[in-house]
Protein backbone atom coordinates (compact mmCIF):
# COMPACT_ATOMS: atom_id res chain seq x y z
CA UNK A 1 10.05 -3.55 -7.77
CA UNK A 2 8.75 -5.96 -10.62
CA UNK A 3 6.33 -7.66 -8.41
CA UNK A 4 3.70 -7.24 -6.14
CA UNK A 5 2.86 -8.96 -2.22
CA UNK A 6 1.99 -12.75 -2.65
CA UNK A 7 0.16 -14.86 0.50
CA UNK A 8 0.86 -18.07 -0.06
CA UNK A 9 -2.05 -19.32 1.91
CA UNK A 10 -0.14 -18.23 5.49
CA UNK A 11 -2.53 -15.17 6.22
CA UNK A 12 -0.33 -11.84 5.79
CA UNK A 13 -1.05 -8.66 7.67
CA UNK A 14 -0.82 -5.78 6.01
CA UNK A 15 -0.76 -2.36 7.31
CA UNK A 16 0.03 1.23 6.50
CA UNK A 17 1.52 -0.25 3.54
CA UNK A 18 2.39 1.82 0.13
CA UNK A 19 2.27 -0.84 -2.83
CA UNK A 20 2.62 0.88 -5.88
CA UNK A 21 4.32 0.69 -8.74
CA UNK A 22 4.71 -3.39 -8.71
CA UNK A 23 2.92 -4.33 -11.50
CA UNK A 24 0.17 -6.58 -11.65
CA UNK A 25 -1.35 -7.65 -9.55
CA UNK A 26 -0.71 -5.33 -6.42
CA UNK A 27 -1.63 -7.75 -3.72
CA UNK A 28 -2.57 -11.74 -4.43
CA UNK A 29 -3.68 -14.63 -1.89
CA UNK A 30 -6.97 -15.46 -0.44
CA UNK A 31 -5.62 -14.77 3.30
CA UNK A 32 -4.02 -11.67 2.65
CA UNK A 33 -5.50 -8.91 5.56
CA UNK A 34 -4.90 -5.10 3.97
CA UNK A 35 -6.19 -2.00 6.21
CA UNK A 36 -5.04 1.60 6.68
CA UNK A 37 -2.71 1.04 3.11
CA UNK A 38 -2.93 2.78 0.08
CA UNK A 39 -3.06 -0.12 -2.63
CA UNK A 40 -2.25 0.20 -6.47
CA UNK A 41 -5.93 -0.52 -8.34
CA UNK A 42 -7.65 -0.95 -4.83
CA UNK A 43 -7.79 -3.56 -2.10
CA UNK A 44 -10.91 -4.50 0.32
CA UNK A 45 -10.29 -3.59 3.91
CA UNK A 46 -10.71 -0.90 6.51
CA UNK A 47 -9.46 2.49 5.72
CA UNK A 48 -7.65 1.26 2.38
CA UNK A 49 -7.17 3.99 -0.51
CA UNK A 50 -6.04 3.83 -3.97
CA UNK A 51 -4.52 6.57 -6.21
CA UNK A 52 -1.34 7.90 -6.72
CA UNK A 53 0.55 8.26 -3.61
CA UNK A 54 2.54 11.31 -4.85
CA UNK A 55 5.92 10.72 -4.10
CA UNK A 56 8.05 13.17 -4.97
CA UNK A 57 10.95 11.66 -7.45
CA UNK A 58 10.43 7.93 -7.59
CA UNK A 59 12.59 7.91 -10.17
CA UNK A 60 15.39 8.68 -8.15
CA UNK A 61 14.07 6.69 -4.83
CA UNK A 62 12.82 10.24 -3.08
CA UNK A 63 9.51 8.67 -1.66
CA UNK A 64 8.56 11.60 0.41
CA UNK A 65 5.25 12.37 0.07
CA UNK A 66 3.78 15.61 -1.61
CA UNK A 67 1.55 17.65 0.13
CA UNK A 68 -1.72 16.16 -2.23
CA UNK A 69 -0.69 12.51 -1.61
CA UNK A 70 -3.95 10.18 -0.14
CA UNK A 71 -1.63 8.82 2.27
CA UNK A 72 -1.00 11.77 4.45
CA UNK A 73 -2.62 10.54 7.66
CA UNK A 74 -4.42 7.74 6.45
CA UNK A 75 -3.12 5.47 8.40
CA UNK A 76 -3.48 3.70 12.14
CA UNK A 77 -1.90 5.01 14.66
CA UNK A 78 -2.72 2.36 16.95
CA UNK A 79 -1.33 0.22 14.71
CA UNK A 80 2.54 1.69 14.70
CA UNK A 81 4.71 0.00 17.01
């Protein structure tokens, strides 16, 4: 990706979210909600993280996660469809 998530002032939701990668900055907009993601440089909310997610080849679009990555159950189950 070249960019990152941009609220344009009509409050996004964001959850159990990977952004990484996008360049600067991750996440932009005053009415942006982040929780239970793992956010590029850091992002206020509950149960955010930052760090590496440790996919395994990015470069060749393998996203699995490693067994080290912050994101292993990080994130809301009650929030999953």
């Amino acid at each position: 990706n070249s960019s990152g998530v941009v609220d344009q002032g009509t409050g996004s939701s964001i959850v159990n979210t990977i952004v990484w990668s996008n360049g600067a900055p991750a996440i932009a907009g005053v009415s942006t909600s982040v929780r239970y993601s793992l956010i590029e440089g850091g992002y206020p909310g509950m149960g955010n993280r930052s760090g590496d997610p440790g996919f395994f080849f990015p470069d060749f679009r393998d996203l699995r996660l490693t067994a080290g990555s912050p994101a292993i159950d990080a994130g809301s189950n009650p929030d999953v469809p």
